[in-house]
C-alpha atoms as a PDB file:
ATOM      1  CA  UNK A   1     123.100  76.679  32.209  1.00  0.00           C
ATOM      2  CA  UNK A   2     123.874  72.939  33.797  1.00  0.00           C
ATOM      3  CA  UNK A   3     126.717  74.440  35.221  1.00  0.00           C
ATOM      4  CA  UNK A   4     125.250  77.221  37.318  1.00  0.00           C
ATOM      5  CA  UNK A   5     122.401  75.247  38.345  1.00  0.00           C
ATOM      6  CA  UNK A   6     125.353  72.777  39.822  1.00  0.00           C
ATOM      7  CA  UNK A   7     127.141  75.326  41.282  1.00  0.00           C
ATOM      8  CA  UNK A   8     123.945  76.964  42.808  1.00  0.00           C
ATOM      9  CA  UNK A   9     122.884  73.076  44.438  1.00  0.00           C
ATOM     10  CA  UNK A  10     126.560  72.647  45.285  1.00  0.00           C
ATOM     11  CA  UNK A  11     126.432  75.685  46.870  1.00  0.00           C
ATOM     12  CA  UNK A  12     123.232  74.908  49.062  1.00  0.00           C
ATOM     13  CA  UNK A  13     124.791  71.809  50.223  1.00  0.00           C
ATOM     14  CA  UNK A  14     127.515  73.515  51.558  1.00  0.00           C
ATOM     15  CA  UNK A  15     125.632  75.766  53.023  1.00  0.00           C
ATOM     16  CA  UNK A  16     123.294  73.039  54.733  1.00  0.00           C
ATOM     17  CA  UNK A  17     126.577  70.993  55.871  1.00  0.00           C
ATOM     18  CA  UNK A  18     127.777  74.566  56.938  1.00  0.00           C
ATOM     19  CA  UNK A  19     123.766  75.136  59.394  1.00  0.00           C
ATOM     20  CA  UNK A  20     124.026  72.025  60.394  1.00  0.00           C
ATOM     21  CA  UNK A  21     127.738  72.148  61.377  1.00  0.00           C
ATOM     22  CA  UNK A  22     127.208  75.191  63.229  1.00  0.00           C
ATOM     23  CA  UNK A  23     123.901  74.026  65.033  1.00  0.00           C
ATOM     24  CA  UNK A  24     125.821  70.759  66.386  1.00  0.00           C
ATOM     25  CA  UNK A  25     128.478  73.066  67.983  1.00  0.00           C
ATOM     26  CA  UNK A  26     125.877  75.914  69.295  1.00  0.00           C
ATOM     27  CA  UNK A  27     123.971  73.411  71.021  1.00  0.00           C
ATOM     28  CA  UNK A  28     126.324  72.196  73.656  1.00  0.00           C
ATOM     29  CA  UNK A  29     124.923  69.554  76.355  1.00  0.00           C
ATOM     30  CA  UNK A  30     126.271  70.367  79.255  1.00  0.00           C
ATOM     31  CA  UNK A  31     125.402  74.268  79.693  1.00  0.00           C
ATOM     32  CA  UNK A  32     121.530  73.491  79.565  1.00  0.00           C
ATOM     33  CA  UNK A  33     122.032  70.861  82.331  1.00  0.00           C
ATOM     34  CA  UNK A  34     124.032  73.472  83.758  1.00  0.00           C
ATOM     35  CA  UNK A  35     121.370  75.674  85.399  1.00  0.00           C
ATOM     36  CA  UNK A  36     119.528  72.381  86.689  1.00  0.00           C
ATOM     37  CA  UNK A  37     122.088  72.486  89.786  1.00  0.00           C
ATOM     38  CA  UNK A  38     122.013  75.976  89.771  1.00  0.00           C
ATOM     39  CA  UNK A  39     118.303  75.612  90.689  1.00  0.00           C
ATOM     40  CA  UNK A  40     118.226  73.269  93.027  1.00  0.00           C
ATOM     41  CA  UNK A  41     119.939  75.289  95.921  1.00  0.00           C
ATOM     42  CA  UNK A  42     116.091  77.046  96.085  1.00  0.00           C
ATOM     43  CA  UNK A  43     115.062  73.687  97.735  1.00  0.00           C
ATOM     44  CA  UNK A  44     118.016  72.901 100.027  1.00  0.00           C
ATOM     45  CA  UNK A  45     120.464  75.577 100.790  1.00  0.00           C
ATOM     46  CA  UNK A  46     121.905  75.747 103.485  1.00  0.00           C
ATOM     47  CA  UNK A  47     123.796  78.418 105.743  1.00  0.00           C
ATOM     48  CA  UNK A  48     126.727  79.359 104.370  1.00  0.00           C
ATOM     49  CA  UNK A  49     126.285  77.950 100.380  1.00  0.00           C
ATOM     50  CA  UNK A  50     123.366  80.413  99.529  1.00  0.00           C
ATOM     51  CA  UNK A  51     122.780  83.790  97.505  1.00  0.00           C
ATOM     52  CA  UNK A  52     119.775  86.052  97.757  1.00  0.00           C
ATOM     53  CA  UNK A  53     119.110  84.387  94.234  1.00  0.00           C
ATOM     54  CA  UNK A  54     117.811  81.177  95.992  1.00  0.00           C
ATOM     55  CA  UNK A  55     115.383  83.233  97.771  1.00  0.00           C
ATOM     56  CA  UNK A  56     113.711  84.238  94.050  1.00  0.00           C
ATOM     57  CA  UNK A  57     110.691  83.064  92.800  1.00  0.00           C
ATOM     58  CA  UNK A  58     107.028  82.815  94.726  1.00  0.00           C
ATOM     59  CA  UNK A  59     106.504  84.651  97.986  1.00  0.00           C
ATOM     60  CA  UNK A  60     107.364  83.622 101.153  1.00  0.00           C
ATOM     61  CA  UNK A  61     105.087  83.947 104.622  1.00  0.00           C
ATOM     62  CA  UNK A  62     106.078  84.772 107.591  1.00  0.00           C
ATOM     63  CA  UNK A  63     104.855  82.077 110.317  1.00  0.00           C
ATOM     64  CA  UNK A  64     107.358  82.843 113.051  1.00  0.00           C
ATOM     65  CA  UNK A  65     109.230  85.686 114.776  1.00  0.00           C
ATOM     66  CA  UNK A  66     111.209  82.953 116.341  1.00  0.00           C
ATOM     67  CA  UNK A  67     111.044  79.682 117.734  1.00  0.00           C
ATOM     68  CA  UNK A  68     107.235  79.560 119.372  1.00  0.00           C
ATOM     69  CA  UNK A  69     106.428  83.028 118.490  1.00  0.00           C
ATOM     70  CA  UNK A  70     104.018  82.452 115.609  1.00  0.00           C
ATOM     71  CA  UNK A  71     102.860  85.645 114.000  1.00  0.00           C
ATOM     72  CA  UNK A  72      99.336  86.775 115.266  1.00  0.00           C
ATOM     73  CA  UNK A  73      96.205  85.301 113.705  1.00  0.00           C
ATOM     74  CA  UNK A  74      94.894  87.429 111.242  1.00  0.00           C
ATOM     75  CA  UNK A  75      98.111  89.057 110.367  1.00  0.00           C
ATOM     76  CA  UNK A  76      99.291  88.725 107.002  1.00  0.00           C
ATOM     77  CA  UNK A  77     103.011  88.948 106.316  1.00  0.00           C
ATOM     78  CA  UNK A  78     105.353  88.410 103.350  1.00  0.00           C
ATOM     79  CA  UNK A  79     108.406  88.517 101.533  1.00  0.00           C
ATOM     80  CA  UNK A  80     109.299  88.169  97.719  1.00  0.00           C
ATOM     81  CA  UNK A  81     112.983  89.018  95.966  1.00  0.00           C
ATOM     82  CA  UNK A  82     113.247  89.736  92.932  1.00  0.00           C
ATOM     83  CA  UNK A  83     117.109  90.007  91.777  1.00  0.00           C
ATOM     84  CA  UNK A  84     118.139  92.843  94.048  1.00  0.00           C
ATOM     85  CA  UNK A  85     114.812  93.930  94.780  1.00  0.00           C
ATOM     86  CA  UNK A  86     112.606  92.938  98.207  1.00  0.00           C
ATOM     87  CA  UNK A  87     109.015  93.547  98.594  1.00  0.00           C
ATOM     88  CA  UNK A  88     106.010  92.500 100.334  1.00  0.00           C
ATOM     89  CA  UNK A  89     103.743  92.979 102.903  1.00  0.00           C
ATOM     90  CA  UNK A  90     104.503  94.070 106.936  1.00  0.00           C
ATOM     91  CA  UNK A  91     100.990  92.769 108.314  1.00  0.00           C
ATOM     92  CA  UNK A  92      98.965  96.098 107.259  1.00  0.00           C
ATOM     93  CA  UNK A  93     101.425  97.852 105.412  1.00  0.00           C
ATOM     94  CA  UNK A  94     103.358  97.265 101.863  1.00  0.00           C
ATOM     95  CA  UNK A  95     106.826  97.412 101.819  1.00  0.00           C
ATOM     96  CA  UNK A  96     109.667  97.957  99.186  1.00  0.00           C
ATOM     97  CA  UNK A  97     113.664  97.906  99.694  1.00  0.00           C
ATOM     98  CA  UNK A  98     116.634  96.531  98.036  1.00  0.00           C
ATOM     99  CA  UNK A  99     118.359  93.277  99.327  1.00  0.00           C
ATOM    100  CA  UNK A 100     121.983  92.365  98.718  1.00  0.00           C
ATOM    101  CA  UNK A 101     124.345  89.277  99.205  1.00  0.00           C
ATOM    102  CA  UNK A 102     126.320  89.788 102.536  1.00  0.00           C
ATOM    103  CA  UNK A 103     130.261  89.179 102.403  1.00  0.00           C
ATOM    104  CA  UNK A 104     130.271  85.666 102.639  1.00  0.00           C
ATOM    105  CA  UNK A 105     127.662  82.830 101.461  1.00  0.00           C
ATOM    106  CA  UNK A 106     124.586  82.434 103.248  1.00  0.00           C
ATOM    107  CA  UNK A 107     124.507  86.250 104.673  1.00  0.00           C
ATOM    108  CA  UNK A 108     122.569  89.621 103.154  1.00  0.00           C
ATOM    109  CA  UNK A 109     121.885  92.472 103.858  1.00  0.00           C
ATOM    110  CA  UNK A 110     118.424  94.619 103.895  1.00  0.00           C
ATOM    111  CA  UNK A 111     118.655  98.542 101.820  1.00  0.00           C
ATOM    112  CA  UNK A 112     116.224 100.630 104.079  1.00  0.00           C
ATOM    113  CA  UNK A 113     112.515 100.012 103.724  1.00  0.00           C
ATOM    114  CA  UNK A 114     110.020 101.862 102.160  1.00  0.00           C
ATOM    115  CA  UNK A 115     106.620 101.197 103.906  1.00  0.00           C
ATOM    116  CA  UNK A 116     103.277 102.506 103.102  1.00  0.00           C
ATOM    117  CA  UNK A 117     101.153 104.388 105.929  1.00  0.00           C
ATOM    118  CA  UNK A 118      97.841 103.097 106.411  1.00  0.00           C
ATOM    119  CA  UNK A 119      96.699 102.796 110.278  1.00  0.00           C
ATOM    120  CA  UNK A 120      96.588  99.338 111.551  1.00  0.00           C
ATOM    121  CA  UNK A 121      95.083  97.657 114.403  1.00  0.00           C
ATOM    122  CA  UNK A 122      96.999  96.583 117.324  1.00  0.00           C
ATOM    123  CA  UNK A 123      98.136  93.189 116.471  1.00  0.00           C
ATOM    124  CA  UNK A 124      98.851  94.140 113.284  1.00  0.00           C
ATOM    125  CA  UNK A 125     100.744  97.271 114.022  1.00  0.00           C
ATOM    126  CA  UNK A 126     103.290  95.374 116.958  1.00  0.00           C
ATOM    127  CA  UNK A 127     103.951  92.768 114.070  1.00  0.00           C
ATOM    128  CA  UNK A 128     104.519  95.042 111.548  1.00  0.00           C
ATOM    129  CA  UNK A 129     107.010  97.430 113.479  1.00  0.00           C
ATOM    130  CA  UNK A 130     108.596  93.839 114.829  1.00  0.00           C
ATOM    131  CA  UNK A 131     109.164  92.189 111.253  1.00  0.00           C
ATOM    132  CA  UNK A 132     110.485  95.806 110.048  1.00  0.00           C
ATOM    133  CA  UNK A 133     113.098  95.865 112.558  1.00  0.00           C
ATOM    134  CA  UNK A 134     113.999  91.983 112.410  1.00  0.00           C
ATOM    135  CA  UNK A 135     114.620  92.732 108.247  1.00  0.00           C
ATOM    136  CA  UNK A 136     116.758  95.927 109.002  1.00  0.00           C
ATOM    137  CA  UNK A 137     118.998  93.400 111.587  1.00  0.00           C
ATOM    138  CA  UNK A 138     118.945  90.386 109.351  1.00  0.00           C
ATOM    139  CA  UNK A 139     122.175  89.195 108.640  1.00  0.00           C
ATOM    140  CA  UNK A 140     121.812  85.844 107.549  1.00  0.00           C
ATOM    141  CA  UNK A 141     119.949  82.991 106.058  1.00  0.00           C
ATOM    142  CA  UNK A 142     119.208  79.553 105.292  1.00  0.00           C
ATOM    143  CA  UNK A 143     116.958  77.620 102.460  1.00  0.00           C
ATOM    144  CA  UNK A 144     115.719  73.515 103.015  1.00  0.00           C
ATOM    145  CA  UNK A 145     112.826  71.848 102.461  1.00  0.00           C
ATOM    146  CA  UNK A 146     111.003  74.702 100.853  1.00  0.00           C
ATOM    147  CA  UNK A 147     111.343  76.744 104.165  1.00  0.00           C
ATOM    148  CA  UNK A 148     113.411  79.760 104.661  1.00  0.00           C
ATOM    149  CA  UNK A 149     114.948  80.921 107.855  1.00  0.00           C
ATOM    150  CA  UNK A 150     116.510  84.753 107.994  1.00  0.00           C
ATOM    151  CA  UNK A 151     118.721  85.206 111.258  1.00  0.00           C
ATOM    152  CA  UNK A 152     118.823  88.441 113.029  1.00  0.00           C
ATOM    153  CA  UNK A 153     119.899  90.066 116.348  1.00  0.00           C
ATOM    154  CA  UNK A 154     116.906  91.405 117.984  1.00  0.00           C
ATOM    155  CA  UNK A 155     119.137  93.339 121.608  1.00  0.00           C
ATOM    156  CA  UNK A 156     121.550  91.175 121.923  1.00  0.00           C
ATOM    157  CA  UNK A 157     119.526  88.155 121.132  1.00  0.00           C
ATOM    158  CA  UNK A 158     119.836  86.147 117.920  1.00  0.00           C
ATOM    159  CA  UNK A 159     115.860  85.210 116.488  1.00  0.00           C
ATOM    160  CA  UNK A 160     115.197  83.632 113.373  1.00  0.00           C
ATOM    161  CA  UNK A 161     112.143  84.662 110.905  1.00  0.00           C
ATOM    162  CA  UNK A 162     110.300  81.426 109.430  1.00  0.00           C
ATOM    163  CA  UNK A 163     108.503  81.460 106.417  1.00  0.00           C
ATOM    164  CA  UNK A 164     106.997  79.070 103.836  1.00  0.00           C
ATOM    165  CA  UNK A 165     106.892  79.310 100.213  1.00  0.00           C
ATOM    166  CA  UNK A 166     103.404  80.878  99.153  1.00  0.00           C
END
């Protein structure tokens, strides 16, 4: 009887040494600091470094077509990615799409867009059709300081969306 309650501790502490052997190796530093950097493109990415992944996470508003062409008072609009997934609103209308890293870092491109159909008023109507076409010519983009910039050709005229986080 003493000799299979020994063997029956014995073989707990091996087993313990064995848990606690394996937790020490499964538990390896440097892959949880790992995503640390991985998350801190969102706040400063530049042109050229970025994926659509750094564009993830809350909404972002629209507050200019371009340099001094703010979008219209009272006209709401937004974008939010979601893996490969874009979707927000166009300033009356909601809109849905896919999104997709370009061919080098720092450039995507826009699926086609799926837009609601409510009637809009003026202001918002000329936004909405503006911002539409602006995604489907997007080409690039840049993240700092918690604002995004997406570059497209509007003619032959490169503009650049601004929007905010939020």
């Amino acid at each position: 009887m003493h000799i299979v309650k020994f063997l029956v501790c014995l073989t707990g502490i091996a087993m313990t040494y064995v848990l606690v052997g394996c937790s020490r190796t499964s538990e390896p530093a440097p892959p949880a600091a790992a995503p640390a950097p991985a998350a801190a493109p969102a706040q400063a990415t530049s042109a050229g470094t970025g994926t659509i992944a750094d564009l993830g996470g809350p909404s972002w508003t629209l507050t200019s077509f371009d340099e001094g062409e703010p979008v219209p008072d009272g006209v709401n609009i937004y974008l939010a990615v979601d893996g490969d997934k874009v979707s927000g609103q166009g300033g009356c209308n909601r809109y849905m799409g896919s999104i997709s890293n370009g061919d080098a870092p720092g450039t995507l491109k826009f699926g086609p867009l799926a837009m609601t159909r409510m009637a809009c008023n003026p202001p918002a109507d000329q936004a909405e059709q503006r911002y539409s076409q602006a995604l489907q010519n997007a080409s690039a983009f840049e993240v700092a300081d918690g604002t995004l910039r997406i570059h497209y050709l509007d003619g032959d005229v490169r503009r650049t969306l601004t929007y905010r986080r939020g």
